[in-house]
N, C-alpha and C. Protein backbone atom coordinates (compact mmCIF):
# COMPACT_ATOMS: atom_id res chain seq x y z
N UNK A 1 0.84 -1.19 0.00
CA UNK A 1 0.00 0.00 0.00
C UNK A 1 0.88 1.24 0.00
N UNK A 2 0.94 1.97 -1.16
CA UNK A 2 1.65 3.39 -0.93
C UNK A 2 0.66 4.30 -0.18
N UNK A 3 0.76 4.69 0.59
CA UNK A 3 -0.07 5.17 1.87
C UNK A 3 1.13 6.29 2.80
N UNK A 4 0.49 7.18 3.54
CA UNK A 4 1.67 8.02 4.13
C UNK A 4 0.45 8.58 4.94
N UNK A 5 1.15 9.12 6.27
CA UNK A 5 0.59 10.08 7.71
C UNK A 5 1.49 10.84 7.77
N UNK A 6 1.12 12.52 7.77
CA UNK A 6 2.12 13.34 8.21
C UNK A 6 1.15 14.21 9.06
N UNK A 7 2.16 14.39 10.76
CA UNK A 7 1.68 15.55 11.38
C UNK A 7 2.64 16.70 11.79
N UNK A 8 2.25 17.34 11.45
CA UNK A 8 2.99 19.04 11.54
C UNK A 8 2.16 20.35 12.51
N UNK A 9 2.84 20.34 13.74
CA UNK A 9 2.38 21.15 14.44
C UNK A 9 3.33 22.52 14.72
N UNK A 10 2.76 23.66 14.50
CA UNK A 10 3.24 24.63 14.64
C UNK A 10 3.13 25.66 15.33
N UNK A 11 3.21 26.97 15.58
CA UNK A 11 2.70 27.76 15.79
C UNK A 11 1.38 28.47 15.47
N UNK A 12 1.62 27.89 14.12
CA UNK A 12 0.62 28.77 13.73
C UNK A 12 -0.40 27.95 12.91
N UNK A 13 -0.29 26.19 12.53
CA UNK A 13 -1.25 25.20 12.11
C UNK A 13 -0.80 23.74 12.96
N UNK A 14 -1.82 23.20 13.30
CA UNK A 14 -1.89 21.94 13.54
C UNK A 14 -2.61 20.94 12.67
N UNK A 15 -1.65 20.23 12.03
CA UNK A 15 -1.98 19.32 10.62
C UNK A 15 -2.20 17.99 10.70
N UNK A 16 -3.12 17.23 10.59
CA UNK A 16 -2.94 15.97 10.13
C UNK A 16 -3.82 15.38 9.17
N UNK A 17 -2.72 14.49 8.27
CA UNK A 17 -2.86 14.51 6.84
C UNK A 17 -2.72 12.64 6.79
N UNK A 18 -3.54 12.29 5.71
CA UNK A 18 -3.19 10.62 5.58
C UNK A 18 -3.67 10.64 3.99
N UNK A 19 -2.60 10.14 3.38
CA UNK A 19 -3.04 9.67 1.61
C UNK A 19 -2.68 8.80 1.63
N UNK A 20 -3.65 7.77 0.49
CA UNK A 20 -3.41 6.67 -0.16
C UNK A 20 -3.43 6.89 -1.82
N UNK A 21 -2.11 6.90 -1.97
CA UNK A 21 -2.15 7.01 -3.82
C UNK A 21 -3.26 6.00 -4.28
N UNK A 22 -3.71 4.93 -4.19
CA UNK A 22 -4.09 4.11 -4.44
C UNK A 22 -5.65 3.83 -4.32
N UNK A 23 -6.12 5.04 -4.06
CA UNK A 23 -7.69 4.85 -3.33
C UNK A 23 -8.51 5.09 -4.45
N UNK A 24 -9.87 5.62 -4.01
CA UNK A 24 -10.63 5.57 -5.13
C UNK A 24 -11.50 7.00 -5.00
N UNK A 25 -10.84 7.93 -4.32
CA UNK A 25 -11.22 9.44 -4.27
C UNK A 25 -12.09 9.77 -2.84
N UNK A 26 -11.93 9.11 -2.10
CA UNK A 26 -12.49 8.87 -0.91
C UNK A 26 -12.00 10.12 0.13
N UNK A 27 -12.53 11.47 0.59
CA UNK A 27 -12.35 12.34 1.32
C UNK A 27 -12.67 12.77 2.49
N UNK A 28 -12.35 13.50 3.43
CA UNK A 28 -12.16 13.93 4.78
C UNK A 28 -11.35 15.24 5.06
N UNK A 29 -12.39 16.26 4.48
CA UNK A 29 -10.96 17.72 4.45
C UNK A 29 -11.71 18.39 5.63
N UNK A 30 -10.98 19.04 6.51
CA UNK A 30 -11.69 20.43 7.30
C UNK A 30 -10.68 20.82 7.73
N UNK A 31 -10.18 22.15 7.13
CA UNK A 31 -8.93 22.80 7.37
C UNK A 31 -9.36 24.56 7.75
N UNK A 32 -10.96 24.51 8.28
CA UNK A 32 -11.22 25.66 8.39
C UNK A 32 -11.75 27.09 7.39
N UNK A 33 -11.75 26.34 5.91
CA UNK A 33 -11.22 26.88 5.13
C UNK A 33 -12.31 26.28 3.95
N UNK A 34 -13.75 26.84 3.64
CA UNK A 34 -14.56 26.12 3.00
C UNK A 34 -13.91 25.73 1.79
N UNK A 35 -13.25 27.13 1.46
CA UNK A 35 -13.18 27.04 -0.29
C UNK A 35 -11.36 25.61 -0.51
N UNK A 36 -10.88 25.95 0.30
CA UNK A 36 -9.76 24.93 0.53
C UNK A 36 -9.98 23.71 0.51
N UNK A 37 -11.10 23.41 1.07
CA UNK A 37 -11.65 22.17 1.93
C UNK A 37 -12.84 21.71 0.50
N UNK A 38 -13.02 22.40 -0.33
CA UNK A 38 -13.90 22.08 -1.54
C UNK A 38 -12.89 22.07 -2.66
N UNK A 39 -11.49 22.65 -2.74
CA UNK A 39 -10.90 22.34 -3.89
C UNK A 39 -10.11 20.81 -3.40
N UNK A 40 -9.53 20.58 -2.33
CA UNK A 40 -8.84 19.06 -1.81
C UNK A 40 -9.94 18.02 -2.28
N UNK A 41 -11.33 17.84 -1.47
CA UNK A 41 -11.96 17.25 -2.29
C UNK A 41 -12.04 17.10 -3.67
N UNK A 42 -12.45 18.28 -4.37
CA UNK A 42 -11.55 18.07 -6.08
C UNK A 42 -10.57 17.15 -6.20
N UNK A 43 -9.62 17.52 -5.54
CA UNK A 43 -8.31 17.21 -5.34
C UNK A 43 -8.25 15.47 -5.95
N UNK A 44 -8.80 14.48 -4.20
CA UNK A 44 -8.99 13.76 -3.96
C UNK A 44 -9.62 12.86 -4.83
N UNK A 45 -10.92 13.49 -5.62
CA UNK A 45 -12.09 12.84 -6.60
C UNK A 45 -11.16 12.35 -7.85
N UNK A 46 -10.50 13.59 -8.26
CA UNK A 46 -9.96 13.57 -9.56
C UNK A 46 -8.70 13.17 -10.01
N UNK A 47 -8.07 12.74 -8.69
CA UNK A 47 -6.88 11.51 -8.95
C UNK A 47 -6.86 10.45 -8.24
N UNK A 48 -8.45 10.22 -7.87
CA UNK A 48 -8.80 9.02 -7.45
C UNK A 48 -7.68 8.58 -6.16
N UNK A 49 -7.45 9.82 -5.12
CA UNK A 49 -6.43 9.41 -3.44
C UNK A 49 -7.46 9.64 -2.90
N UNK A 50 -7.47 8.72 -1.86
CA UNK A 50 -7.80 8.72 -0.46
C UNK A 50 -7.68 9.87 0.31
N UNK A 51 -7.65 10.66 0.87
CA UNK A 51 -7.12 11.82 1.76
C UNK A 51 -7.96 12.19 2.70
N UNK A 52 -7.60 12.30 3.81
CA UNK A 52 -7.77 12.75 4.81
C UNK A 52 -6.84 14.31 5.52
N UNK A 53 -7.67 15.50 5.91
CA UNK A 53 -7.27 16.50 6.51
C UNK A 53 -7.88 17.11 7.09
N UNK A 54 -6.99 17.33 8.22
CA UNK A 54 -7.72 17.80 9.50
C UNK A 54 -6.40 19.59 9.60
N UNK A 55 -7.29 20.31 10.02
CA UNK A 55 -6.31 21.35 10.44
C UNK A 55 -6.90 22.33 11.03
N UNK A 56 -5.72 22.68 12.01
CA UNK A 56 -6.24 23.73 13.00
C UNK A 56 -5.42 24.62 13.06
N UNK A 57 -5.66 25.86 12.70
CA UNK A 57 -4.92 27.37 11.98
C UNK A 57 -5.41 28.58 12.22
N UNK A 58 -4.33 29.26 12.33
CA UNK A 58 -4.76 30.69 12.69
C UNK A 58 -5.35 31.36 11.63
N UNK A 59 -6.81 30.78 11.31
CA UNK A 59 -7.29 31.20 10.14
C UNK A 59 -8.19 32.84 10.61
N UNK A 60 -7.98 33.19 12.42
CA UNK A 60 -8.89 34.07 12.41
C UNK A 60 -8.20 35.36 12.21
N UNK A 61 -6.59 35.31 11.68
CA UNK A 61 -5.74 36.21 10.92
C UNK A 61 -6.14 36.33 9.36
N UNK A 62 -5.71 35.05 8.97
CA UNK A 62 -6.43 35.11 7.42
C UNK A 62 -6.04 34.04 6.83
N UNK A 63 -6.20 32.98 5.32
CA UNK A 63 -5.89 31.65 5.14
C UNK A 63 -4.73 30.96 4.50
N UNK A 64 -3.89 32.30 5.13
CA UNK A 64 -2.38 32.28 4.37
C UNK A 64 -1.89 30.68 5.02
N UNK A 65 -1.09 30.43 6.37
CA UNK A 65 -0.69 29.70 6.97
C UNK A 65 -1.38 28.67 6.95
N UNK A 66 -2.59 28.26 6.32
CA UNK A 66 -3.17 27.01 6.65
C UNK A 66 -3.31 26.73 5.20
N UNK A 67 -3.23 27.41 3.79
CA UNK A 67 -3.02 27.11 2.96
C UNK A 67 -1.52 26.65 2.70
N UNK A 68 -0.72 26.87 3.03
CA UNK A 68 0.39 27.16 2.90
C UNK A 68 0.78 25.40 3.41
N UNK A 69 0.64 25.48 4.92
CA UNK A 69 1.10 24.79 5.35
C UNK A 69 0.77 22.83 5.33
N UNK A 70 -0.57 23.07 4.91
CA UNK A 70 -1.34 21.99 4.08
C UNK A 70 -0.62 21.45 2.98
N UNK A 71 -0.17 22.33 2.06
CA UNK A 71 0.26 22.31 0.50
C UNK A 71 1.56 21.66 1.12
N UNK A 72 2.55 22.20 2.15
CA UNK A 72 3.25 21.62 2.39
C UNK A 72 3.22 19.81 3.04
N UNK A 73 2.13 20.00 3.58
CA UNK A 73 1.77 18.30 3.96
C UNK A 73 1.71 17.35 3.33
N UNK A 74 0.62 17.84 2.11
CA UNK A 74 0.21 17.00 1.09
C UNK A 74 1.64 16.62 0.49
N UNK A 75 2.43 17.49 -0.17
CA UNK A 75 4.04 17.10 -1.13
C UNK A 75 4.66 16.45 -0.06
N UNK A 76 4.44 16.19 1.67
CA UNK A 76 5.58 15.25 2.05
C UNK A 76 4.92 13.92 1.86
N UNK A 77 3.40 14.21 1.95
CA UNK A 77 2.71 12.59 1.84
C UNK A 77 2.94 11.93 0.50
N UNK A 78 3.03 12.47 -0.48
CA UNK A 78 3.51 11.88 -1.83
C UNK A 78 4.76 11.30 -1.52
N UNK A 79 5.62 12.61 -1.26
CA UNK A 79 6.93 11.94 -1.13
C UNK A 79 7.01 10.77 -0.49
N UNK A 80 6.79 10.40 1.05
CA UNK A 80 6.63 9.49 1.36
C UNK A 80 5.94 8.19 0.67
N UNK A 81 4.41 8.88 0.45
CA UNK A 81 4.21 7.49 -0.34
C UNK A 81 4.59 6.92 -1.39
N UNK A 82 5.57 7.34 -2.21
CA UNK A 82 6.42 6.88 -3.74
C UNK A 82 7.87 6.51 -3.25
N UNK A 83 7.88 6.67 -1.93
CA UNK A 83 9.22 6.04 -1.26
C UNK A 83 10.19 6.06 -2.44
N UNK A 84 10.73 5.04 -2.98
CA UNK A 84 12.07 5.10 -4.39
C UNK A 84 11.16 5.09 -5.61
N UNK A 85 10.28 5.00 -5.41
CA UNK A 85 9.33 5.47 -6.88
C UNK A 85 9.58 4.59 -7.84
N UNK A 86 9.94 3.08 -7.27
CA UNK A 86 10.05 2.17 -8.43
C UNK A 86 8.86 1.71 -9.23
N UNK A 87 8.56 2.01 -10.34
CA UNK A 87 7.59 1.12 -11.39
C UNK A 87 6.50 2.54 -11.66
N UNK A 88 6.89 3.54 -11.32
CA UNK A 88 5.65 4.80 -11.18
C UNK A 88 6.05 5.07 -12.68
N UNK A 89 5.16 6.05 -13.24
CA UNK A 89 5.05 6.41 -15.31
C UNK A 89 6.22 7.84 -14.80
N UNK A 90 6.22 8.64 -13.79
CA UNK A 90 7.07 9.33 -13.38
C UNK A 90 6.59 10.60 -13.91
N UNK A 91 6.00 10.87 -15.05
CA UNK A 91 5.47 12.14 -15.43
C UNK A 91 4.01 11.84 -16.04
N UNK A 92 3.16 12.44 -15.84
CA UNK A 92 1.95 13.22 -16.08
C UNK A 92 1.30 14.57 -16.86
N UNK A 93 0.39 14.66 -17.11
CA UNK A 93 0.05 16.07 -17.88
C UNK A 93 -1.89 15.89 -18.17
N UNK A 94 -2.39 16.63 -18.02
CA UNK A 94 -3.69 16.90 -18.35
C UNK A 94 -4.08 18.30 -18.76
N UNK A 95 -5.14 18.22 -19.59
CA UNK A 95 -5.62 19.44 -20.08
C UNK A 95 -7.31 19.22 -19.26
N UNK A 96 -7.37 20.34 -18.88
CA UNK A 96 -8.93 20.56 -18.30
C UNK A 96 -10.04 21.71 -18.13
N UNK A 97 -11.04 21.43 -18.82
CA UNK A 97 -11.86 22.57 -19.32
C UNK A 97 -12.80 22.39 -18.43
N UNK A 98 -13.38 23.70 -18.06
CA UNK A 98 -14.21 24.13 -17.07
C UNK A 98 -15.26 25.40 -17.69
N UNK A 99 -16.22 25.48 -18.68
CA UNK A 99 -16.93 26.11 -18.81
C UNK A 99 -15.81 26.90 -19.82
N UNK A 100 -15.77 28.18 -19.86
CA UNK A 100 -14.73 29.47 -20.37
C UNK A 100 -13.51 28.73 -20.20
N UNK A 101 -13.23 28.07 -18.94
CA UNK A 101 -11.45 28.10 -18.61
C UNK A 101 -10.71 26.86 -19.19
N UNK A 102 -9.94 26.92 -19.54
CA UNK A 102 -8.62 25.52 -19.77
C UNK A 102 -7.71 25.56 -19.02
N UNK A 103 -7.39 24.72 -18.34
CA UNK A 103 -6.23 24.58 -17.54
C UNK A 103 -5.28 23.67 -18.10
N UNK A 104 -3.70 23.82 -18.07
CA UNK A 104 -3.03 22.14 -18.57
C UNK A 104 -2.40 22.44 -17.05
N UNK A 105 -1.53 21.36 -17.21
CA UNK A 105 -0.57 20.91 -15.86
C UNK A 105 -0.10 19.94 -16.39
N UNK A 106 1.22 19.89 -15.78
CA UNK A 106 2.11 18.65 -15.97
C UNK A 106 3.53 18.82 -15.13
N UNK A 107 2.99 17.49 -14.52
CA UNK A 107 4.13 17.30 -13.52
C UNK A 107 5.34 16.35 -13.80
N UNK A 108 6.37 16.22 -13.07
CA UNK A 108 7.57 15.11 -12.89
C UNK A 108 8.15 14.72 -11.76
N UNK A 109 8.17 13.74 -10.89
CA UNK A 109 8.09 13.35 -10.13
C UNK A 109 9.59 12.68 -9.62
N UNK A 110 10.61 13.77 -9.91
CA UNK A 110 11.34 13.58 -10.35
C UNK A 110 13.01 14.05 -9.33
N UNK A 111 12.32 14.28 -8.09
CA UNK A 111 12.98 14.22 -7.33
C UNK A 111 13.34 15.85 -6.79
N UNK A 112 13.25 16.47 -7.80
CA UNK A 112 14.11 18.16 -8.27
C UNK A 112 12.32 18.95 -8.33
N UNK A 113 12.47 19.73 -7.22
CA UNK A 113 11.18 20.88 -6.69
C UNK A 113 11.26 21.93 -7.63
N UNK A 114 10.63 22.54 -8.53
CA UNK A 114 10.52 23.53 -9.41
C UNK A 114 8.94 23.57 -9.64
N UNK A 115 7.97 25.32 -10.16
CA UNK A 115 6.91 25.74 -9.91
C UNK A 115 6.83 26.67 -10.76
N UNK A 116 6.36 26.31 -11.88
CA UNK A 116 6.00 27.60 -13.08
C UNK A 116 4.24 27.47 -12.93
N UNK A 117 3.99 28.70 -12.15
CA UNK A 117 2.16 28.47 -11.90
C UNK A 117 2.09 29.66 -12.69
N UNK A 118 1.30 29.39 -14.20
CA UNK A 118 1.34 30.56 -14.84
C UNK A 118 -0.10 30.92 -15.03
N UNK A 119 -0.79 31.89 -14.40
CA UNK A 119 -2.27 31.93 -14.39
C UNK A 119 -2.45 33.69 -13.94
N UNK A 120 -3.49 33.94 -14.72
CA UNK A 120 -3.92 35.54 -14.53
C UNK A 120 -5.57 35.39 -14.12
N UNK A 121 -5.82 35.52 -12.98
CA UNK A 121 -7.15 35.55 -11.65
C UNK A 121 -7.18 37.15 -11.54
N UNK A 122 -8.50 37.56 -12.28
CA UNK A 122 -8.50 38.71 -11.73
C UNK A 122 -8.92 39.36 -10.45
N UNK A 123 -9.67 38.35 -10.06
CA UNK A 123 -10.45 38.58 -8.52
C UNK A 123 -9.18 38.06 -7.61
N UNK A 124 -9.19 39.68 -6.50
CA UNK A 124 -8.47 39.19 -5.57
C UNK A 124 -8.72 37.76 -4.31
N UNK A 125 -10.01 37.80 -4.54
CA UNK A 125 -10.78 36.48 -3.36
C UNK A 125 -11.84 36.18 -4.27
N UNK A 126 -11.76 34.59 -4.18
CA UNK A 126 -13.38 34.10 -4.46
C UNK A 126 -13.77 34.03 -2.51
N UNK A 127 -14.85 34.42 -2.74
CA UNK A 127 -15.31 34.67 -1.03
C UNK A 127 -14.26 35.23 -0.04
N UNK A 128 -14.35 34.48 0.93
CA UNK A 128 -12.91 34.94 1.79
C UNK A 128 -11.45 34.42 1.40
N UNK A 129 -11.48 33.65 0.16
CA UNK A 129 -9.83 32.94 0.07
C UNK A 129 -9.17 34.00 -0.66
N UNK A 130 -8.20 34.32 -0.89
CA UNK A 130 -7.59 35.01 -1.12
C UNK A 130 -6.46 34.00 -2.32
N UNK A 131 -7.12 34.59 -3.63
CA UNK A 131 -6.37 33.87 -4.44
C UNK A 131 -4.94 33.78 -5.35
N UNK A 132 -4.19 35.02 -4.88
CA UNK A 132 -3.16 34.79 -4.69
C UNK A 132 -2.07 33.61 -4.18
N UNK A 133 -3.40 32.68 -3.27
CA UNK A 133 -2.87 31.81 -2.27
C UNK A 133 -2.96 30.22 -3.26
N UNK A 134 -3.47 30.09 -4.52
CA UNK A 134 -2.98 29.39 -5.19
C UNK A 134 -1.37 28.69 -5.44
N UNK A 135 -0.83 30.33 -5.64
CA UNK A 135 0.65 29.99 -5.93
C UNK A 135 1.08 29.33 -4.58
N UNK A 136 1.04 30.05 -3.39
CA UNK A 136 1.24 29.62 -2.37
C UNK A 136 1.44 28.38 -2.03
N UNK A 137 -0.01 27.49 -2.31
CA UNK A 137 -0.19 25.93 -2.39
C UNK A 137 0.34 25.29 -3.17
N UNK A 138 0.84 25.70 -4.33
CA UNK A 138 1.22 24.37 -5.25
C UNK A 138 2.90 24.83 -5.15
N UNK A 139 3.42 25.59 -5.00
CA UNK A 139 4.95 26.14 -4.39
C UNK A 139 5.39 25.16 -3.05
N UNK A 140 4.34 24.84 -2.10
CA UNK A 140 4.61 24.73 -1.26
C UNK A 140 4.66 23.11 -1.22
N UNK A 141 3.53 22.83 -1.94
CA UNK A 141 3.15 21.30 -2.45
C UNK A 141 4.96 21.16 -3.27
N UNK A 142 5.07 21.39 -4.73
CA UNK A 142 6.27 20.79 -4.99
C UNK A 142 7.21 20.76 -4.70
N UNK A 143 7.85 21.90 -3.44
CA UNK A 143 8.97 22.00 -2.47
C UNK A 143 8.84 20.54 -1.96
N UNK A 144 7.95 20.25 -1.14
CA UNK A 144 7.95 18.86 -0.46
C UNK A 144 7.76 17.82 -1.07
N UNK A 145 7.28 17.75 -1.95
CA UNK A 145 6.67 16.59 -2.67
C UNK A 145 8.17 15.76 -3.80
N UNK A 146 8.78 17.27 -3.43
CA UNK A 146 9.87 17.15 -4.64
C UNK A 146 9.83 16.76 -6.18
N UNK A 147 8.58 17.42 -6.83
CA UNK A 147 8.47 17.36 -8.11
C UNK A 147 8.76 18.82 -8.97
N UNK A 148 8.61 18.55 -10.04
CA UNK A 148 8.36 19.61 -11.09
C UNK A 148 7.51 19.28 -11.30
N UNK A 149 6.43 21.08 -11.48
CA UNK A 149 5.09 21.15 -11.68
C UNK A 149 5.31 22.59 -12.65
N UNK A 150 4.03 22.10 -13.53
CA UNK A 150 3.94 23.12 -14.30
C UNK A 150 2.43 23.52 -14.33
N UNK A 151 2.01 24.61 -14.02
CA UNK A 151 0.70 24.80 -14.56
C UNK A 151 0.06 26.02 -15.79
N UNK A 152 -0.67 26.07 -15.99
CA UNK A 152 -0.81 27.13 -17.28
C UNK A 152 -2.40 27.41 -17.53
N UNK A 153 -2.63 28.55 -17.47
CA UNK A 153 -4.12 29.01 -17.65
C UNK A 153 -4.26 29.28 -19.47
N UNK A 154 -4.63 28.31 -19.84
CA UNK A 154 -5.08 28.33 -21.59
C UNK A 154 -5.83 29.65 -21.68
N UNK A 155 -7.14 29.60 -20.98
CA UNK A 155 -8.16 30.47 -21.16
C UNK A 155 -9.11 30.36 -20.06
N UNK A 156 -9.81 31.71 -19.63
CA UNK A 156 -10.75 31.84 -18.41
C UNK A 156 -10.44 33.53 -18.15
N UNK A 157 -11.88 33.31 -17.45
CA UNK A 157 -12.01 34.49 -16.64
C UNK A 157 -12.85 34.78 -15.17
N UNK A 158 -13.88 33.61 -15.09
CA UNK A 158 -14.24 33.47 -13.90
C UNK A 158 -12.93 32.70 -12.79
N UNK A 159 -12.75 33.79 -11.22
CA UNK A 159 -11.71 33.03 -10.86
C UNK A 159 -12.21 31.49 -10.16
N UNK A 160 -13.01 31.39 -9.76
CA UNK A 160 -13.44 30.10 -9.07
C UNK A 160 -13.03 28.76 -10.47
N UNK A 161 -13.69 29.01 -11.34
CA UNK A 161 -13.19 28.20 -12.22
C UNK A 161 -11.54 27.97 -12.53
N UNK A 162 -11.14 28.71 -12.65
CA UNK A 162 -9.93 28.82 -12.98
C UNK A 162 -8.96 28.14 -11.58
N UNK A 163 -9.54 28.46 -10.83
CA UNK A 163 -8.42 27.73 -9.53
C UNK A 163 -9.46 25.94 -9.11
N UNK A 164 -10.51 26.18 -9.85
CA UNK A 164 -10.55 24.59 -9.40
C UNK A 164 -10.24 24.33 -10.76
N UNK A 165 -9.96 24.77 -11.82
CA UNK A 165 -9.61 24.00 -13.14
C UNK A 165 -8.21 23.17 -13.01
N UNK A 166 -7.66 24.29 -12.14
CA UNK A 166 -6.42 23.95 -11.53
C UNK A 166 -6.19 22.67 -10.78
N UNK A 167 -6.65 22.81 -9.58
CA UNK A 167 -6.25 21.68 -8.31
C UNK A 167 -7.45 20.09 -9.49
N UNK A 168 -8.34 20.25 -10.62
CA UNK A 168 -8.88 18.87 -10.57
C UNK A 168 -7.49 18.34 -11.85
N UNK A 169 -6.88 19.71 -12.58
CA UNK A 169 -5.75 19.12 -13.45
C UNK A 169 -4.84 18.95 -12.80
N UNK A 170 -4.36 19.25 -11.90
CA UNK A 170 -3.25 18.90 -11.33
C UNK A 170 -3.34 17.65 -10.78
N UNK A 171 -4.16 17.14 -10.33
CA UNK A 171 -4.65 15.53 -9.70
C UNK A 171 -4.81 14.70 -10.76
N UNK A 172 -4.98 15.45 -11.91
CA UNK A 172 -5.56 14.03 -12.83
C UNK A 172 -3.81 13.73 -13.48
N UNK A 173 -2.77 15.08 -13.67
CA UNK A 173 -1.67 14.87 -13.78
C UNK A 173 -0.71 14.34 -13.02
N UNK A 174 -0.77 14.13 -11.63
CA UNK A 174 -0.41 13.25 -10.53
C UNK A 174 -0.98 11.94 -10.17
N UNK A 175 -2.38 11.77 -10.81
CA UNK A 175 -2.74 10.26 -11.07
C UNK A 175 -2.02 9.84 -12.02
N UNK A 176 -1.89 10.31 -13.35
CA UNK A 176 -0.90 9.74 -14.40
C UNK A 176 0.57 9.07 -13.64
N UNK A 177 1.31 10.57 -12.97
CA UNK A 177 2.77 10.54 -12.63
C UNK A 177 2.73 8.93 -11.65
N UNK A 178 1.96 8.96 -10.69
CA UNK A 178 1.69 7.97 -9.47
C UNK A 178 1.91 6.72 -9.84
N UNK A 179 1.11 6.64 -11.18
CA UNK A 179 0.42 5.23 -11.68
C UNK A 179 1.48 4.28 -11.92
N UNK A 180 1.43 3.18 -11.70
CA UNK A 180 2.84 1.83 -11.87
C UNK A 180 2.29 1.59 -12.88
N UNK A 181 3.34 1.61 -13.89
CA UNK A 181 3.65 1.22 -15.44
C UNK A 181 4.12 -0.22 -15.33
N UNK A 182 3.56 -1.29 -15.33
CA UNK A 182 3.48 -3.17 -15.16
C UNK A 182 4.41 -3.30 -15.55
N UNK A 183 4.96 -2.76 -17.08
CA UNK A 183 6.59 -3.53 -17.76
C UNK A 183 7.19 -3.27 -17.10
N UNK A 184 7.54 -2.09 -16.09
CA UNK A 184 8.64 -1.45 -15.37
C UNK A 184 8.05 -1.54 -13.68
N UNK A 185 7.66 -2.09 -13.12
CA UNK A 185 6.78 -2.15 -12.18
C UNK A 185 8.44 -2.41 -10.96
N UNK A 186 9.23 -3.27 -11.26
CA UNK A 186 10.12 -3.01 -10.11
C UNK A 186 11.37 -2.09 -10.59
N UNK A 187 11.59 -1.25 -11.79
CA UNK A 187 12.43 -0.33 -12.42
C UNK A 187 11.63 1.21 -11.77
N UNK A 188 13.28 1.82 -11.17
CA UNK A 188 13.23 3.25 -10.90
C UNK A 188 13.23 4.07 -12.50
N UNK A 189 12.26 4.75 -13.04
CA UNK A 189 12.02 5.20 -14.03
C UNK A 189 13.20 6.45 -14.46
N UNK A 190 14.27 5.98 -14.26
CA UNK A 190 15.63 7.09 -14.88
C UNK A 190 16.88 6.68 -14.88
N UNK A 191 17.39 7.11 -15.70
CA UNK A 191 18.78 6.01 -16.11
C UNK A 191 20.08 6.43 -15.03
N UNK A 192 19.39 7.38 -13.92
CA UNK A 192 20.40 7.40 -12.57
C UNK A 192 20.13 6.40 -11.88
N UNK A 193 18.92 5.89 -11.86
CA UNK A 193 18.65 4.77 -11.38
C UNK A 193 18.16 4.77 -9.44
N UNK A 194 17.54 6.02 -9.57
CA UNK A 194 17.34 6.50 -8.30
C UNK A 194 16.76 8.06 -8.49
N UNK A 195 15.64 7.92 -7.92
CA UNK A 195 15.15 9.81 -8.05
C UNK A 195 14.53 10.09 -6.61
């Protein structure tokens, strides 16, 4: 079972996080944070993980630190759960349309943290989130997770769309990366032979 628990307590969030690469989209988010807690579900549905999150954050400042620090949870639970990442396809990519918006993404799983989130949101908040805090999350996600991620806004203009166009392509591009490729199922997918 590639499966992982991470808890991270801080000053300023108390985290606990459980994924199963392997599940079938099965969720448990409350991070204080409706609109957070409705894109993870996305999250969860659309690359078919398990996830569980619980968090307790100084959200009555604002949803910087509990976005932040989540994004960071989630990239150690990958990491963990791909342990040497033997037999995984190792890279991913999806294109995803949402009404007006296209989103692509494409990740690599590849050991080396890099974050080109290229997207123009004209609304500073859908409701109270503050969407700036996109970059935030997926920066913080591939620091830990230790991938390269790419994301890219094709087209849109509503922001709600546009940031869940995001988090359901980015999952369906991390279901790809995740997935064990059978011919190579006990092969580390790179000719270092280790990522």
């Amino acid at each position: 079972m590639r499966v992982a628990e991470i808890v991270r307590k801080t000053k300023e969030t108390d985290i606990q996080l459980t994924l199963n690469l392997d599940g079938a989209g099965e969720s448990e988010i409350k991070t204080g944070c409706a609109f957070l807690d409705h894109m993870l579900t996305l999250f969860a549905r659309h690359g078919k993980f398990n996830l569980t999150v619980s968090c307790q954050g100084d959200t009555d400042v604002d949803f910087h630190h509990t976005t932040e620090d989540v994004g960071i949870c989630l990239g150690q639970a990958f990491k963990q759960a791909l342990g040497e990442k033997k037999g995984i396809v190792r890279y991913g990519d999806a294109i995803v349309p949402m009404d007006e918006t296209l989103i692509l993404s494409a990740v690599d799983f590849s050991g080396r943290s890099y974050l080109v989130c290229s997207l123009d949101i004209k609304s500073p908040k859908v409701g109270d989130f503050d969407t700036e805090l996109v970059d935030e999350f997926w920066m913080a996600f591939a620091a830990n997770a230790g991938c390269t991620l790419h994301v890219r806004q094709l087209s849109g203009s509503n922001a709600h769309h546009i940031i869940e166009g995001v988090f359901k392509s980015v999952a369906r591009s991390c279901r790809a990366a995740v997935s064990i490729d059978e011919k190579f199922a006990g092969d580390v997918p790179s000719t270092k032979g280790v990522l």
